[in-house]
N, C-alpha and C. Protein backbone atom coordinates (compact mmCIF):
# COMPACT_ATOMS: atom_id res chain seq x y z
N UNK A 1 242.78 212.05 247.47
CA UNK A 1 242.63 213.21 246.65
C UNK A 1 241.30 213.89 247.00
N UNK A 2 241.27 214.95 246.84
CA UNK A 2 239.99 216.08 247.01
C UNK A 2 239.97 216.91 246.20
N UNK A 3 238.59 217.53 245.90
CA UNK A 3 238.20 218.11 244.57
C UNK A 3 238.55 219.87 245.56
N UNK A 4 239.10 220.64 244.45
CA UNK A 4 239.70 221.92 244.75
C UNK A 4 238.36 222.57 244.88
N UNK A 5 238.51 223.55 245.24
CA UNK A 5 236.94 224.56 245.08
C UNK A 5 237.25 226.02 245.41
N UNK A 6 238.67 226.07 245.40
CA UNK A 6 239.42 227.55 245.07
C UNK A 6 238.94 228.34 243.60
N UNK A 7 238.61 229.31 242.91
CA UNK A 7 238.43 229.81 241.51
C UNK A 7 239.55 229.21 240.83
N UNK A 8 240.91 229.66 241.71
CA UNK A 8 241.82 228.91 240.21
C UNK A 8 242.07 227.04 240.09
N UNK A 9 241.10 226.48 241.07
CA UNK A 9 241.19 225.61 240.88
C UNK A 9 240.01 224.25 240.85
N UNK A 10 238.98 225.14 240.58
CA UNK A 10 237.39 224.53 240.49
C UNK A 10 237.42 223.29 239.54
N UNK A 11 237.10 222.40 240.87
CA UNK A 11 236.58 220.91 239.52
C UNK A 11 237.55 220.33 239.37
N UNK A 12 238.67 220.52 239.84
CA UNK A 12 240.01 220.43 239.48
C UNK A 12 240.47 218.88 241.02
N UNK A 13 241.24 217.72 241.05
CA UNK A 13 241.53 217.13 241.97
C UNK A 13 242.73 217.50 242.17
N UNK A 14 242.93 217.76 243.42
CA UNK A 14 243.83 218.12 243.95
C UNK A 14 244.54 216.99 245.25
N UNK A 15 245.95 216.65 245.72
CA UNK A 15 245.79 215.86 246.32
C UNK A 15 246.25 216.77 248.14
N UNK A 16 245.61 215.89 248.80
CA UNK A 16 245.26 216.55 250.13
C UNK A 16 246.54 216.61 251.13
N UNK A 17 246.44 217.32 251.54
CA UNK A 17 247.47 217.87 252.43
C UNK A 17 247.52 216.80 253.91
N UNK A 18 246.67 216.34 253.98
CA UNK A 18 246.70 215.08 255.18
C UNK A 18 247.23 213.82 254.84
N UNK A 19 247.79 213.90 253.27
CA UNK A 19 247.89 212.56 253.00
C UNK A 19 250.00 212.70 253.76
N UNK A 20 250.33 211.07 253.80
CA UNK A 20 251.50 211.11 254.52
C UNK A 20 252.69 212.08 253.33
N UNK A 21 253.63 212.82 254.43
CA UNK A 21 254.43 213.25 253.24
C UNK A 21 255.41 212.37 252.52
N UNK A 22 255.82 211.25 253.23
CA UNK A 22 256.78 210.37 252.43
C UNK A 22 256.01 210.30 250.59
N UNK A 23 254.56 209.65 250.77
CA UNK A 23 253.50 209.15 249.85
C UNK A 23 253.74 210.71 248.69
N UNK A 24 253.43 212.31 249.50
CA UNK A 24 253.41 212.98 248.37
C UNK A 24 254.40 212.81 248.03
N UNK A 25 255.55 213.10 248.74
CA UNK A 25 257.09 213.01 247.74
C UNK A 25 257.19 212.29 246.79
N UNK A 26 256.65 211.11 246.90
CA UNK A 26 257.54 209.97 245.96
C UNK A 26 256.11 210.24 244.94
N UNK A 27 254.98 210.39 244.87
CA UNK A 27 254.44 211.09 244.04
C UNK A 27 254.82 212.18 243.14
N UNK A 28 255.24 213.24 244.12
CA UNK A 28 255.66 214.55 243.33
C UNK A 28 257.09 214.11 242.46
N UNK A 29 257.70 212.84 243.00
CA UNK A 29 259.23 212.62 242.46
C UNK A 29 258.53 211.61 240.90
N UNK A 30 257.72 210.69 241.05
CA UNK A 30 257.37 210.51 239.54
C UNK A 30 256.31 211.61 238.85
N UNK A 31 255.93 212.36 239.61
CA UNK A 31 255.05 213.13 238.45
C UNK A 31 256.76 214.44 237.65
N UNK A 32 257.13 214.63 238.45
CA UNK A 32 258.79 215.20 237.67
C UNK A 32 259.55 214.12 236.94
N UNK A 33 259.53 212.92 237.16
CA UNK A 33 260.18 212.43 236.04
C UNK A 33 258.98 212.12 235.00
N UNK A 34 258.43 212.06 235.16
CA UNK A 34 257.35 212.21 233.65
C UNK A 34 257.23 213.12 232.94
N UNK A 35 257.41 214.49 233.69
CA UNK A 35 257.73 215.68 233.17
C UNK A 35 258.63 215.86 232.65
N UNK A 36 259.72 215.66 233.09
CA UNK A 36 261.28 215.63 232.26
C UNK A 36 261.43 214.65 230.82
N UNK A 37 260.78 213.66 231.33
CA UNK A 37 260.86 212.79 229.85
C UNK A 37 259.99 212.65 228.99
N UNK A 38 258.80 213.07 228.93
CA UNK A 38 257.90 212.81 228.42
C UNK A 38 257.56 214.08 227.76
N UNK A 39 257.36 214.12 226.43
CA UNK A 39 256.74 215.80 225.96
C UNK A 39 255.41 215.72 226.47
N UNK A 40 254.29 214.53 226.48
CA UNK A 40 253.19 214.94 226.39
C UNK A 40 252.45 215.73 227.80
N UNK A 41 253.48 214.95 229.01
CA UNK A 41 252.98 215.43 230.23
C UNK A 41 253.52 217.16 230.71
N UNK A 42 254.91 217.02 229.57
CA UNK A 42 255.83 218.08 229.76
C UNK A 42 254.62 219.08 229.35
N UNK A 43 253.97 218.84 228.49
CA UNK A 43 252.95 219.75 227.79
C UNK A 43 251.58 220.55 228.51
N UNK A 44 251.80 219.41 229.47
CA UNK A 44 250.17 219.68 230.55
C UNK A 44 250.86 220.29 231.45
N UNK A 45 252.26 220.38 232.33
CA UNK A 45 252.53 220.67 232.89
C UNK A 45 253.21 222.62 233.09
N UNK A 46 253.60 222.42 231.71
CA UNK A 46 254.29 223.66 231.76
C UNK A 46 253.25 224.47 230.82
């Protein structure tokens, strides 16, 4: 992960584009099911 330093995204961790894509997928695939089931993340997210 790396810290953003875009305006809309200052201070903010962001995860890096060098990391392998299998690793983001299956990342991005539980951060969506947390989203779907969960109100509280549903809440940060949307």
């Amino acid at each position: 992960m790396t810290e953003a330093s875009s305006k809309k995204w200052k201070g903010q961790l962001k995860l890096s584009k060098h990391v392998r894509p299998q690793l983001r997928h299956f990342l991005y695939l539980i951060t969506m099911c947390n989203v779907m089931s969960n109100q509280e993340f549903k809440a940060l997210h949307f």
